[in-house]
N, C-alpha and C. Protein backbone atom coordinates (compact mmCIF):
# COMPACT_ATOMS: atom_id res chain seq x y z
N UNK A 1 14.18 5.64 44.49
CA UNK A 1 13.83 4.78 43.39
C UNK A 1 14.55 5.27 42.14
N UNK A 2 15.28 4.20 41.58
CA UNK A 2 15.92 4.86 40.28
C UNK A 2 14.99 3.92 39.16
N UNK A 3 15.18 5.00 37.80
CA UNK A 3 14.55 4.01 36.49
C UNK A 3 15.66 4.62 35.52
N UNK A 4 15.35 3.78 34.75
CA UNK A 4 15.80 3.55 33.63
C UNK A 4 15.53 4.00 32.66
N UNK A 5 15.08 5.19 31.52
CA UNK A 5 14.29 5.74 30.58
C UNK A 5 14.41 6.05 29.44
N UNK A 6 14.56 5.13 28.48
CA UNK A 6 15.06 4.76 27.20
C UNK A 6 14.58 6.26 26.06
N UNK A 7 14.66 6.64 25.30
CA UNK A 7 14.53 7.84 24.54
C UNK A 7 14.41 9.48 24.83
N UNK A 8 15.08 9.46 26.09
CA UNK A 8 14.67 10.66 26.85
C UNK A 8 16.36 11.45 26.35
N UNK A 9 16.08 12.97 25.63
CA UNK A 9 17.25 13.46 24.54
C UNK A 9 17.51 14.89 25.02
N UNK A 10 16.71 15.32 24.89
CA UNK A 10 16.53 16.81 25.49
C UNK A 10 15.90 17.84 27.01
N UNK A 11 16.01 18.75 26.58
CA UNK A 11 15.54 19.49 27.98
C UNK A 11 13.90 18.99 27.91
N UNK A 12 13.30 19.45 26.24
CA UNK A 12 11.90 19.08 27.10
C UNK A 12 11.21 17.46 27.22
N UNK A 13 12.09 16.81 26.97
CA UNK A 13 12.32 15.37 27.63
C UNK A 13 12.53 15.28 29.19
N UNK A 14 13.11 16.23 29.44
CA UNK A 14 13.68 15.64 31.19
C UNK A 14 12.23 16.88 31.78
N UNK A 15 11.93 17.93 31.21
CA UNK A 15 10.60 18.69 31.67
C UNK A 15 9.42 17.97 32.12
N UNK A 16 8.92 17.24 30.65
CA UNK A 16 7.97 16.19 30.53
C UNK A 16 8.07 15.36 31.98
N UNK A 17 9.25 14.30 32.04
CA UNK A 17 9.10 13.27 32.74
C UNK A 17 9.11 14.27 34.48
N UNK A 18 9.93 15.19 34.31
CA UNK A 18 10.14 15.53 36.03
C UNK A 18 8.74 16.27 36.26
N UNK A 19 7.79 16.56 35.36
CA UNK A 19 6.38 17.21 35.81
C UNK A 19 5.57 16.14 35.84
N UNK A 20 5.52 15.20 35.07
CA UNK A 20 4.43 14.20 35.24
C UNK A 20 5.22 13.36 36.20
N UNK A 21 6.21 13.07 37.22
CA UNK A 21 7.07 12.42 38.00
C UNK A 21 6.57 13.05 39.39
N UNK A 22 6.76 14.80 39.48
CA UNK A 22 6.58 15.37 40.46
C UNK A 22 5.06 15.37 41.16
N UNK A 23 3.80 14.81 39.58
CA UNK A 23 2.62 14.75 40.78
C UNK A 23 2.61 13.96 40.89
N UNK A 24 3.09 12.73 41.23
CA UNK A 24 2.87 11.30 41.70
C UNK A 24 2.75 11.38 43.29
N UNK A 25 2.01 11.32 44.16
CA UNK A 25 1.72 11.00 45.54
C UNK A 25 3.10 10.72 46.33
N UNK A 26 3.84 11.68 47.36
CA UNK A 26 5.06 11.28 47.76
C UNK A 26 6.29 11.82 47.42
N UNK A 27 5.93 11.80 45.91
CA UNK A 27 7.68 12.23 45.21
C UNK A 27 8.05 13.96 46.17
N UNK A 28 9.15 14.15 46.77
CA UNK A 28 9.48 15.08 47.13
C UNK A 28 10.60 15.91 45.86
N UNK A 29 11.12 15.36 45.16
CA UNK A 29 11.93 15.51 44.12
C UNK A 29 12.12 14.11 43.27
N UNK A 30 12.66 15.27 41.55
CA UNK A 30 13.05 14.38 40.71
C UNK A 30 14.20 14.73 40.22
N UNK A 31 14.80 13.66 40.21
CA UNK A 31 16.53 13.91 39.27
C UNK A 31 16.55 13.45 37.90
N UNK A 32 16.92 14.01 36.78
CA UNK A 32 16.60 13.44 35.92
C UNK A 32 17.98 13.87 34.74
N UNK A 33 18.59 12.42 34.50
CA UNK A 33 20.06 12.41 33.60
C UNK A 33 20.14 12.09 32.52
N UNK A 34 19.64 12.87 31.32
CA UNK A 34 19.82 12.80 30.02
C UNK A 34 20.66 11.44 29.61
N UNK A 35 22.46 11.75 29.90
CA UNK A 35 23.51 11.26 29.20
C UNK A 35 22.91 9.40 29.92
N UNK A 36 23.08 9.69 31.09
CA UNK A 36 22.90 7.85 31.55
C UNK A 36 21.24 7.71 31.69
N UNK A 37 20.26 8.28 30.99
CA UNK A 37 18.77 7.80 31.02
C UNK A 37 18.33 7.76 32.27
N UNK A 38 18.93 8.20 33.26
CA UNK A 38 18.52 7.64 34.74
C UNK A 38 17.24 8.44 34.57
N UNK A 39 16.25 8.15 36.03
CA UNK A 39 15.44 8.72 36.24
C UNK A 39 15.92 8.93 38.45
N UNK A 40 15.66 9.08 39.21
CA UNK A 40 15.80 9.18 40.29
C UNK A 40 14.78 10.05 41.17
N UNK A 41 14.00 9.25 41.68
CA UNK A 41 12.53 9.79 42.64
C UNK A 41 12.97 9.36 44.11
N UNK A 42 12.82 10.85 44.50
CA UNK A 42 13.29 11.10 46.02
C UNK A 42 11.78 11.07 46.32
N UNK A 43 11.49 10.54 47.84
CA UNK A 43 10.12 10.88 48.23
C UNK A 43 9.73 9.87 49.63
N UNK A 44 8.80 10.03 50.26
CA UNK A 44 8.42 8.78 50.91
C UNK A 44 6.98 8.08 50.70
N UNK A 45 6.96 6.79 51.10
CA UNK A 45 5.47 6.20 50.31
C UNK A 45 5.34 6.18 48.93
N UNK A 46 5.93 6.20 48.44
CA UNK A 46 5.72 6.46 46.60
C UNK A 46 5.27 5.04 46.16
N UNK A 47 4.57 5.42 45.40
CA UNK A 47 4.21 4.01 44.82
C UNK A 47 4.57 3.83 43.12
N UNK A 48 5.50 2.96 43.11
CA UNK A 48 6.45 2.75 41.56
C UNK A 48 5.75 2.23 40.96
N UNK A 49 4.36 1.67 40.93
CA UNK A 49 3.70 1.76 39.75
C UNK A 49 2.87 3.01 39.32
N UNK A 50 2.71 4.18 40.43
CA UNK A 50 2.24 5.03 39.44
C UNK A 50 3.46 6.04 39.15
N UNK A 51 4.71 5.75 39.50
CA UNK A 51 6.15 6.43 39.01
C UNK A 51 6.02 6.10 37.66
N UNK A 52 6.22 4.64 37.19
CA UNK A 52 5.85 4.47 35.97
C UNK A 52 4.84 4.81 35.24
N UNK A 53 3.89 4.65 35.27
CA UNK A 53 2.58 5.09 35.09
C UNK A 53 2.72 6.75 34.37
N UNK A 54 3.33 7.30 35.60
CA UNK A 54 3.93 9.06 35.34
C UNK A 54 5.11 9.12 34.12
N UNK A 55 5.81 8.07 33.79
CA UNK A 55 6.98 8.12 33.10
C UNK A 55 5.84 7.99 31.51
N UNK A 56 5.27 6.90 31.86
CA UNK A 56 4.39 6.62 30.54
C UNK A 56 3.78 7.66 30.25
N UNK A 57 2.91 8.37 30.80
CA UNK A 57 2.10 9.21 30.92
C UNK A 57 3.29 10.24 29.33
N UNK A 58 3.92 10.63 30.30
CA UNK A 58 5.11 11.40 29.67
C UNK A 58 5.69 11.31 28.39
N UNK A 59 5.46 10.04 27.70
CA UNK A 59 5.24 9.49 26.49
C UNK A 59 6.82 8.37 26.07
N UNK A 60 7.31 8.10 27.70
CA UNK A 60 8.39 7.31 27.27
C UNK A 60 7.99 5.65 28.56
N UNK A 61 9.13 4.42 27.90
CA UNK A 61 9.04 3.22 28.69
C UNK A 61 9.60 3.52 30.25
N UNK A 62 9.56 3.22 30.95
CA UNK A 62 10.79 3.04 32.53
C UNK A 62 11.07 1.79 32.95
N UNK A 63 12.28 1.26 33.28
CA UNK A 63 12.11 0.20 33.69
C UNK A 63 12.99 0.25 34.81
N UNK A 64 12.58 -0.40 36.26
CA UNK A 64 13.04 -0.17 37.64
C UNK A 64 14.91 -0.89 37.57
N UNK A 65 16.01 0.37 37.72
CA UNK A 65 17.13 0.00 37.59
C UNK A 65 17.61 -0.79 38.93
């Protein structure tokens, strides 16, 4: 699953989202790319509304790329 994650600048930007990303049910890993906003959730069964949910949580938007 890739997202999209509009204001995400620094290290503890990509911290934030890959800890509140990593307890989501499933996620086996998170990739997470400053320069292109990506977000990228490796996992099986995941459920992308609480990926988002986890992105929000984190204090930024996601939107499914």
């Amino acid at each position: 699953l890739t997202y999209v994650v509009a204001g995400m600048s620094c290290g503890h930007c990509k911290v934030a989202v890959t800890d509140e990303v990593s307890n989501v049910a499933g996620v086996d890993a998170v990739d997470v790319d400053l320069d292109t906003k990506l977000v990228r959730v490796h996992g099986t069964g995941v459920d992308e509304a609480a990926v988002v949910a986890a992105i929000d949580e984190a204090g930024y938007d996601a939107v499914q790329a």
